[in-house]
C-alpha atoms as a PDB file:
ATOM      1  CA  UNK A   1     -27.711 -24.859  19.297  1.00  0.00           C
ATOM      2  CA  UNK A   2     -25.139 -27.406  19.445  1.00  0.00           C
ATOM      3  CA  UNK A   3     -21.484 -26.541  18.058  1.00  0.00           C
ATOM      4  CA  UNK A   4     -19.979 -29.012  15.742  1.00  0.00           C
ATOM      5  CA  UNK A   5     -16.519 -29.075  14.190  1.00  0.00           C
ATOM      6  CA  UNK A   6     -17.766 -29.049  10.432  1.00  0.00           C
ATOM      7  CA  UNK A   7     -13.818 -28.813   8.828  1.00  0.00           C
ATOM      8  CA  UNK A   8     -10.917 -29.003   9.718  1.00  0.00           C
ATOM      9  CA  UNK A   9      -7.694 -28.086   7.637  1.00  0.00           C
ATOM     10  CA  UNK A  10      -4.148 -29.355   9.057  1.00  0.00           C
ATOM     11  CA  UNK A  11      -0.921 -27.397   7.774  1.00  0.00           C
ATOM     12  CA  UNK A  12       1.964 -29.773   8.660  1.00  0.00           C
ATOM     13  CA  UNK A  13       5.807 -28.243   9.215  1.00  0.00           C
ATOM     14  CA  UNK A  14       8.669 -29.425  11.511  1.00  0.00           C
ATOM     15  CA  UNK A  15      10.302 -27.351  13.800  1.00  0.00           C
ATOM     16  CA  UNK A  16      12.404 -29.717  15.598  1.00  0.00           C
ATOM     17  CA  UNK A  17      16.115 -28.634  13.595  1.00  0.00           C
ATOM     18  CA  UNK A  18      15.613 -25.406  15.580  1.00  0.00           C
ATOM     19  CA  UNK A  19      14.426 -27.500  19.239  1.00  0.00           C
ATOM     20  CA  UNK A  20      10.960 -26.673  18.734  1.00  0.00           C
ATOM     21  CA  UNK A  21       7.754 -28.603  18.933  1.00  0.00           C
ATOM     22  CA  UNK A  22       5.370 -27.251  17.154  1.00  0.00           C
ATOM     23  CA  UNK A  23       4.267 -30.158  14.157  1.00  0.00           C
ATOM     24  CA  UNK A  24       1.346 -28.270  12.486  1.00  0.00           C
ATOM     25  CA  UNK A  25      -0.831 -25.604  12.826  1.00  0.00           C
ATOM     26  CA  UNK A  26      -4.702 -26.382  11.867  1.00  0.00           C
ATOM     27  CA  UNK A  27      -7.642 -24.414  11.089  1.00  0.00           C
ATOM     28  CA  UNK A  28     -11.104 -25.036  11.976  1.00  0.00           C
ATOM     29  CA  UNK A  29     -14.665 -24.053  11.215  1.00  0.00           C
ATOM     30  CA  UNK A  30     -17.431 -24.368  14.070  1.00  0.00           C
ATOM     31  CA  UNK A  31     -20.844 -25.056  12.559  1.00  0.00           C
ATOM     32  CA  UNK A  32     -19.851 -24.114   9.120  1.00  0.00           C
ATOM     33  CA  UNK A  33     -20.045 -19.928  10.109  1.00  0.00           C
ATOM     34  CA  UNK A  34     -16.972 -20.068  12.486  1.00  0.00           C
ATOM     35  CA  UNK A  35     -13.284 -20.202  11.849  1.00  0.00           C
ATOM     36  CA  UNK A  36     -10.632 -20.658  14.518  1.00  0.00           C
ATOM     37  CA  UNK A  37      -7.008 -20.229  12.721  1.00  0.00           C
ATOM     38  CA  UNK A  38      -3.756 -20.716  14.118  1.00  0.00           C
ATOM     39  CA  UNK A  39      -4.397 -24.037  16.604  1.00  0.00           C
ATOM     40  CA  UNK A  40      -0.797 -25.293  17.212  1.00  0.00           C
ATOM     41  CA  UNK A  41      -0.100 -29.123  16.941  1.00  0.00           C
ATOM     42  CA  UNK A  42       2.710 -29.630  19.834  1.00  0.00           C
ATOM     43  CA  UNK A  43       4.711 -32.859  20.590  1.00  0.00           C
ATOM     44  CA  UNK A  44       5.530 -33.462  23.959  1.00  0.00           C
ATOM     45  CA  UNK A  45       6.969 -36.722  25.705  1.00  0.00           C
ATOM     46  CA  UNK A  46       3.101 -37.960  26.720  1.00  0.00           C
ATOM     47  CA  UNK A  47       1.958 -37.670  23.302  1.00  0.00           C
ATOM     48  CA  UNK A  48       0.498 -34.310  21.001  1.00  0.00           C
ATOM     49  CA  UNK A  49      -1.909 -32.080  22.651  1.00  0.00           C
ATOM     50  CA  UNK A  50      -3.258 -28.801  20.945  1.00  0.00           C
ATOM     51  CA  UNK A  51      -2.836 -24.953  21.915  1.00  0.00           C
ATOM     52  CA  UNK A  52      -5.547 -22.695  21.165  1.00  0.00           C
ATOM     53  CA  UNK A  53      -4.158 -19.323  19.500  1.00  0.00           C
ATOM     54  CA  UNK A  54      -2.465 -17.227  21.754  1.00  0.00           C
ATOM     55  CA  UNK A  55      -1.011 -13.444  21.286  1.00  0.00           C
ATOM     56  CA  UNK A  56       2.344 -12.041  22.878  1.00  0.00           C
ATOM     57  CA  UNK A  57       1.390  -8.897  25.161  1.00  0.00           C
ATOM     58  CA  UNK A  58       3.350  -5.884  25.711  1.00  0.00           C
ATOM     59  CA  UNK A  59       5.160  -8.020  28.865  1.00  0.00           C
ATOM     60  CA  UNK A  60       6.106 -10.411  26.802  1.00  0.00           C
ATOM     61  CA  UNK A  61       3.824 -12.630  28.218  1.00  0.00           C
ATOM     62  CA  UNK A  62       1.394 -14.962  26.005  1.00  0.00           C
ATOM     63  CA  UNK A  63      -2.704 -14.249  25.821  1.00  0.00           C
ATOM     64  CA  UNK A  64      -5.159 -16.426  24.625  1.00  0.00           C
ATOM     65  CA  UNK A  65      -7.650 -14.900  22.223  1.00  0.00           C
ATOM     66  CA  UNK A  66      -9.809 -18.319  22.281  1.00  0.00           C
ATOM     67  CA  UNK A  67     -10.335 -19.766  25.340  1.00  0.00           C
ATOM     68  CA  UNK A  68     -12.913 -22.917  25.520  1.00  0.00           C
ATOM     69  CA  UNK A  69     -14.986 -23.280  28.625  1.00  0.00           C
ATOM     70  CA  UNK A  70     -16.912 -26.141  27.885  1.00  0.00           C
ATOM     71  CA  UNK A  71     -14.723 -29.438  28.514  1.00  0.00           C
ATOM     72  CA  UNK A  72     -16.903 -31.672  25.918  1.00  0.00           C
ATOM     73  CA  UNK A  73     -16.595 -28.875  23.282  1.00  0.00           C
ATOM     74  CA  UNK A  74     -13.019 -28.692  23.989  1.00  0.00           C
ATOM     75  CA  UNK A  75     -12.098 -32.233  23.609  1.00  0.00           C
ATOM     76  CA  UNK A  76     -14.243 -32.564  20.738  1.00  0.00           C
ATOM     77  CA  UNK A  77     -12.254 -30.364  18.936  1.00  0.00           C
ATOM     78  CA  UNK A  78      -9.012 -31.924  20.157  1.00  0.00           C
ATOM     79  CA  UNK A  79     -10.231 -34.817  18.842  1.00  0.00           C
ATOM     80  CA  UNK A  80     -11.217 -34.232  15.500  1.00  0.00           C
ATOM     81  CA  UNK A  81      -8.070 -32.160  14.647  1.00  0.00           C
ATOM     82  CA  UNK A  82      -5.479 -34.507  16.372  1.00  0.00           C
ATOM     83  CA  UNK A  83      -7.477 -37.118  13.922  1.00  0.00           C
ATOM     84  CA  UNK A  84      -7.057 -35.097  11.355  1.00  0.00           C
ATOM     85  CA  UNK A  85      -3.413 -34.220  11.915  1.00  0.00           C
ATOM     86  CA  UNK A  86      -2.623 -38.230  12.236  1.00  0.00           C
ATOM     87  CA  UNK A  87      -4.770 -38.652   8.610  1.00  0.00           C
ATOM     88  CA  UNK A  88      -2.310 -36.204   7.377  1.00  0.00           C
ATOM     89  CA  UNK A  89       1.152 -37.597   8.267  1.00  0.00           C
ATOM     90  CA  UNK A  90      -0.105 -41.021   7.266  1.00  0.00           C
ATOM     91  CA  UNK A  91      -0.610 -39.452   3.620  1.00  0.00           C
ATOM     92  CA  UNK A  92       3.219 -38.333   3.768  1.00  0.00           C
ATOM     93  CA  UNK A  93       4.596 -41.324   5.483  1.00  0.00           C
ATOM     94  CA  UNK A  94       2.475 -43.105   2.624  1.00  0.00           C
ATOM     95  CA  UNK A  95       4.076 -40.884  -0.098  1.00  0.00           C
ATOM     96  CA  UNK A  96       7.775 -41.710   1.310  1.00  0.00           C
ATOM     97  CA  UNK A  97       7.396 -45.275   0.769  1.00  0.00           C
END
């Protein structure tokens, strides 16, 4: 069985007034039966890059709870929400014109 990204939903916010880097969060659905909340869209000086959901431990220390082995599957699904997340703040640029 293959795994396909068949939606992704992008939920857009700025945290940069309090020095963060976080520009969305998505949500996305593997093979239409799978659903992965809580990817974070970050900034960083080469460009956006994605963080799989994480959890804060007892240490203080961040978990992941989703952790992608596959490199193909993982930069498939970089892909398609980065895409998506660039679809999305063309819409609002569009709207401030």
């Amino acid at each position: 069985m293959d795994i396909e990204v068949t939606d992704v939903k992008i939920f857009p916010f700025d945290t940069s007034s309090i020095g963060g880097n976080v520009k969305a969060v998505a949500e996305i659905t593997l093979n239409g039966i799978l659903k992965i909340k809580d990817i974070k869209i970050v900034e960083s000086n080469r460009g956006y890059f994605i963080q799989m959901p994480t959890r804060k431990s007892r240490l203080g220390e961040f978990v992941s709870i989703v952790e992608i082995d596959n490199k193909d599957l993982y930069n498939h699904i970089r892909r398609m929400v980065l895409d998506r997340f660039k679809e999305e703040i063309a819409k609002y640029d569009s709207y401030l014109d």
